[in-house]
N, C-alpha and C. Protein backbone atom coordinates (compact mmCIF):
# COMPACT_ATOMS: atom_id res chain seq x y z
N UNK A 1 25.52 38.78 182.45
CA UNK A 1 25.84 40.13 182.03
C UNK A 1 27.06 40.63 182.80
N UNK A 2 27.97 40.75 181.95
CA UNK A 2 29.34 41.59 182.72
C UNK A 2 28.82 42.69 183.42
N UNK A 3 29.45 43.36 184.91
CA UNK A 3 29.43 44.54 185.54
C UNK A 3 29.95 45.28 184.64
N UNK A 4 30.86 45.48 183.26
CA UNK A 4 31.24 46.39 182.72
C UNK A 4 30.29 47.00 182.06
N UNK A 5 29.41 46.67 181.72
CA UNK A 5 28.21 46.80 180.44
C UNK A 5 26.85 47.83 181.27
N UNK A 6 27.19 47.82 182.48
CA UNK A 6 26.36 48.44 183.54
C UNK A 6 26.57 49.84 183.47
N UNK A 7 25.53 50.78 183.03
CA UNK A 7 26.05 52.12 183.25
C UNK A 7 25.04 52.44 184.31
N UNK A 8 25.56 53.28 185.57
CA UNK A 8 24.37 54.09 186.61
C UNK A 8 23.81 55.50 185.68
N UNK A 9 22.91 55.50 186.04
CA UNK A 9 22.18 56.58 185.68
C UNK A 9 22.53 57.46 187.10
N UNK A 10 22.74 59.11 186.96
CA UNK A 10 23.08 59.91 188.46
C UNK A 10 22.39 60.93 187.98
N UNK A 11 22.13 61.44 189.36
CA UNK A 11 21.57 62.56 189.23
C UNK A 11 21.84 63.72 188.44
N UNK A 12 23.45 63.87 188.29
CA UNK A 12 23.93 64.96 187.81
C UNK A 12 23.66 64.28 185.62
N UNK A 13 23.32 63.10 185.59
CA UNK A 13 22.44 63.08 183.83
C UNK A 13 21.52 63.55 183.62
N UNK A 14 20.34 62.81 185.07
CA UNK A 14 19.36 63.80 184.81
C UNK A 14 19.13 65.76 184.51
N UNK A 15 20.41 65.93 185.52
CA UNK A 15 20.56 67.32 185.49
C UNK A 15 20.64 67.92 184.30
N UNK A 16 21.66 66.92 183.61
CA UNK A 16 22.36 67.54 182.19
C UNK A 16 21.40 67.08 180.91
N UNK A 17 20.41 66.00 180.87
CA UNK A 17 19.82 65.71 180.32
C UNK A 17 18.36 67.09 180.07
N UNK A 18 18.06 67.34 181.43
CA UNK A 18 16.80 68.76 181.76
C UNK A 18 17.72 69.63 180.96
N UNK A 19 18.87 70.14 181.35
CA UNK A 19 19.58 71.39 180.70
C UNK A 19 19.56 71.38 179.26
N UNK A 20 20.09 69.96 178.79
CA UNK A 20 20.24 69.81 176.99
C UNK A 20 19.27 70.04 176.68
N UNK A 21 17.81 69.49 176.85
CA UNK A 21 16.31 69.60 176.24
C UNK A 21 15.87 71.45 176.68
N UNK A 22 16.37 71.61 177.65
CA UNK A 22 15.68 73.09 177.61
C UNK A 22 16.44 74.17 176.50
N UNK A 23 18.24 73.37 176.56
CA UNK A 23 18.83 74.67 175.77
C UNK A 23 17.78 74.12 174.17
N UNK A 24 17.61 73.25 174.04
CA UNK A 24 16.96 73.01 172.31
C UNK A 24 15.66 73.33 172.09
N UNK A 25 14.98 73.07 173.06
CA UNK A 25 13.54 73.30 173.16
C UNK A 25 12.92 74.17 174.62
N UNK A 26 13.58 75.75 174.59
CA UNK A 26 13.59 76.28 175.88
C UNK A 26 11.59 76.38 176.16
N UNK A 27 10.76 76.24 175.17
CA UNK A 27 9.46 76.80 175.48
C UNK A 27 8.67 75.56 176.09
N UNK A 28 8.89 75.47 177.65
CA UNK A 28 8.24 73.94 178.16
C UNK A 28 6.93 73.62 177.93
N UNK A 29 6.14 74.28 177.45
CA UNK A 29 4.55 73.92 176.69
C UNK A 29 4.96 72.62 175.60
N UNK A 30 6.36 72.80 175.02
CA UNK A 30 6.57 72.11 173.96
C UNK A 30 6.96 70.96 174.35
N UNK A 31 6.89 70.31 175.59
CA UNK A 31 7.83 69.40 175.95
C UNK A 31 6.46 68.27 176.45
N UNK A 32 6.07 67.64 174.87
CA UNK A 32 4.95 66.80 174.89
C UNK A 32 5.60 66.01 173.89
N UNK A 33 4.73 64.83 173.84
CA UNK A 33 5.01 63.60 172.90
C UNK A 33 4.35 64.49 171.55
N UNK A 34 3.33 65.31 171.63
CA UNK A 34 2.50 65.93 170.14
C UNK A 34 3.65 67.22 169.71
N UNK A 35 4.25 67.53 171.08
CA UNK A 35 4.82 69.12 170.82
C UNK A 35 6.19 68.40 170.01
N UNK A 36 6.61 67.79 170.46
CA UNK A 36 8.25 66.82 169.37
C UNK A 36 8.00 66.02 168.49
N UNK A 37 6.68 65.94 168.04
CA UNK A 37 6.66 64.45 167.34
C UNK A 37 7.33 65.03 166.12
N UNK A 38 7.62 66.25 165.50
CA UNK A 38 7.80 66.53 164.30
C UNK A 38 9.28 66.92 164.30
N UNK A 39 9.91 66.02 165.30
CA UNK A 39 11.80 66.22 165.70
C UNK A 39 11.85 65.29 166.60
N UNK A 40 12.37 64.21 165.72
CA UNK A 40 12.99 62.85 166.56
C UNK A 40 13.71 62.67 167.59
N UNK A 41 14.88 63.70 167.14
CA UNK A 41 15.88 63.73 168.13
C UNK A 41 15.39 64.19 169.51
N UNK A 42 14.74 65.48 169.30
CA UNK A 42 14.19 65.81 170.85
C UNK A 42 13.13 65.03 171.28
N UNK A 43 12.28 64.46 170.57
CA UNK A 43 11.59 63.30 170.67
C UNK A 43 12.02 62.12 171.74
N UNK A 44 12.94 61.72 171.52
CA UNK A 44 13.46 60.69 172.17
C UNK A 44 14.57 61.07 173.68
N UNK A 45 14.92 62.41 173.44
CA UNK A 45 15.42 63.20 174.55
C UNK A 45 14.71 62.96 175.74
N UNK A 46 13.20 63.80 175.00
CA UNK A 46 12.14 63.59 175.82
C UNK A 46 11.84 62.57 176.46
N UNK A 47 11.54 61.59 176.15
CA UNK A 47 11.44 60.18 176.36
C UNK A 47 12.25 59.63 177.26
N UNK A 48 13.51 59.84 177.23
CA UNK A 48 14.58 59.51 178.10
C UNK A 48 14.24 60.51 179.45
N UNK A 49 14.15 61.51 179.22
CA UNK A 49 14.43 62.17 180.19
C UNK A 49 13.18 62.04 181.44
N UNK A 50 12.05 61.77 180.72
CA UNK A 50 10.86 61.49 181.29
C UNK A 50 11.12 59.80 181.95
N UNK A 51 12.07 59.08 181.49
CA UNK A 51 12.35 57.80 182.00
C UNK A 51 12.92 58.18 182.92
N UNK A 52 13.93 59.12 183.45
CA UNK A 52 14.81 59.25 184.29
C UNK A 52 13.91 59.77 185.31
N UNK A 53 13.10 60.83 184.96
CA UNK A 53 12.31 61.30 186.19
C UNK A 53 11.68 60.14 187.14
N UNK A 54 11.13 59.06 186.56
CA UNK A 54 10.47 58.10 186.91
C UNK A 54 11.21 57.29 187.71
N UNK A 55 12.33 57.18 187.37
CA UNK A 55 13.60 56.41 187.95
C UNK A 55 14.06 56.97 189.07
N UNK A 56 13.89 58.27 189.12
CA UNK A 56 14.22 58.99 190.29
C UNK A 56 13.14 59.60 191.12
N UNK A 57 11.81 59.10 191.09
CA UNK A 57 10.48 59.24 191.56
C UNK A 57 10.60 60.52 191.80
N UNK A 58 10.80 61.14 190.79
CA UNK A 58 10.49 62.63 190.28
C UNK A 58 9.31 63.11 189.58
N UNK A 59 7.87 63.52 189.91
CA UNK A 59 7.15 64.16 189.44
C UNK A 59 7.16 64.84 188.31
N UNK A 60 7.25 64.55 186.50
CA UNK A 60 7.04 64.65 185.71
C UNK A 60 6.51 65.94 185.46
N UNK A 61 7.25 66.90 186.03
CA UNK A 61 6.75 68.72 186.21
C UNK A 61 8.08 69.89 185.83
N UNK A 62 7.87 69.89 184.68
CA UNK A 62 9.31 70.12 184.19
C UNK A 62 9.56 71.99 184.95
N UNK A 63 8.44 72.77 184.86
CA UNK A 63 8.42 74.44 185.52
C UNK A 63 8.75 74.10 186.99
N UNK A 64 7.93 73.40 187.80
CA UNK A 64 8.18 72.72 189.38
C UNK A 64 9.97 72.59 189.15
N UNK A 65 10.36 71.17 188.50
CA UNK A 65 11.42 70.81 188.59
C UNK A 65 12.67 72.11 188.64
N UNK A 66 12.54 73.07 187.73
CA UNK A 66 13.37 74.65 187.18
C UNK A 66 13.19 74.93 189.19
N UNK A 67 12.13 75.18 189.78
CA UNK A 67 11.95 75.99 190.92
C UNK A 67 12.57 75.05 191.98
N UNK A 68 12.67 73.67 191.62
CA UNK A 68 13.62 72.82 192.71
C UNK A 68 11.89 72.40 193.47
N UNK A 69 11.07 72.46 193.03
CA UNK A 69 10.06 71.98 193.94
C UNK A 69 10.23 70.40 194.93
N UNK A 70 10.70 69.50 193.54
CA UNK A 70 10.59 68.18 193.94
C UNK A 70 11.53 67.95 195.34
N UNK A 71 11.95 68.76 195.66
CA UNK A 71 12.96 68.33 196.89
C UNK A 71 12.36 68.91 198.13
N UNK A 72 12.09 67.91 199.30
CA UNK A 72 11.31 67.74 200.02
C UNK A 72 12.41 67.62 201.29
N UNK A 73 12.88 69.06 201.75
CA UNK A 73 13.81 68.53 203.48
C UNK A 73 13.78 67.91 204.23
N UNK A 74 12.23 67.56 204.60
CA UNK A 74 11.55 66.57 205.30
C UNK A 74 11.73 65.04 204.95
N UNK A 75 12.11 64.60 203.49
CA UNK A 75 12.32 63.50 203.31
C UNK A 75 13.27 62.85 204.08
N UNK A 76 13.12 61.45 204.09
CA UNK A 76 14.81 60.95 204.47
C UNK A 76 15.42 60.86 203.75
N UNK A 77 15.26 61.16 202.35
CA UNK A 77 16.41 61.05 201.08
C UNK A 77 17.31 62.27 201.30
N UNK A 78 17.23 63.05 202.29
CA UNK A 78 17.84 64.39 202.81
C UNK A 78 18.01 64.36 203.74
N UNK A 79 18.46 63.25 204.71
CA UNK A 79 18.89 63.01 206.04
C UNK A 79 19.94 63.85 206.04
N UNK A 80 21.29 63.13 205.09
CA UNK A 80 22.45 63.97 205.55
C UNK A 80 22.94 65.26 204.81
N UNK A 81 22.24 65.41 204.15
CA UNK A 81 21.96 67.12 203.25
C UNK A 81 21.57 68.31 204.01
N UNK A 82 23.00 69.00 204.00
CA UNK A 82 22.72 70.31 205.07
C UNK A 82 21.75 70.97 204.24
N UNK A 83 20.87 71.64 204.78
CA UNK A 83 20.25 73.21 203.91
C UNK A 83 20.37 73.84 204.68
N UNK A 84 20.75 75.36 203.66
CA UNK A 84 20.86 76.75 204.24
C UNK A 84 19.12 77.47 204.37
N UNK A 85 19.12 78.19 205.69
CA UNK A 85 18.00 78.75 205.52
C UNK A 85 18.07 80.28 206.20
């Protein structure tokens, strides 16, 4: 497999991926495999986007995710990440 054919997935897709599905489907109750089955397109949004969470051992909590829950200061994935407090 060529390195060209390689795309990274980054954080800032996931970002834009959460933003696209909320601007289309802002009511997150709806953001189920039963709540899209009747719209493909967001259907498969979904799907993706729920792949990415996983990929980024992100907790599958889309209201949490809006409040920034998943980010943990204490981690070492935030060693060199200033926060303001």
């Amino acid at each position: 497999m060529a390195t060209d054919s390689i795309r990274k997935i980054t954080a800032r897709d996931l970002l834009y991926g959460f933003l696209e599905l909320r601007g289309l489907t802002p009511d997150l109750s709806q953001w189920t495999e039963e709540g899209l089955a009747d719209n493909p397109p967001r259907l498969f949004r979904l799907r993706r986007l729920r792949a990415v969470f996983r990929a980024f051992g992100i907790a599958w909590e889309p209201a949490s995710f809006i409040e920034g829950k998943f980010i943990v200061p204490e981690s070492p994935l935030y060693q060199t990440v200033s926060f303001f407090r």
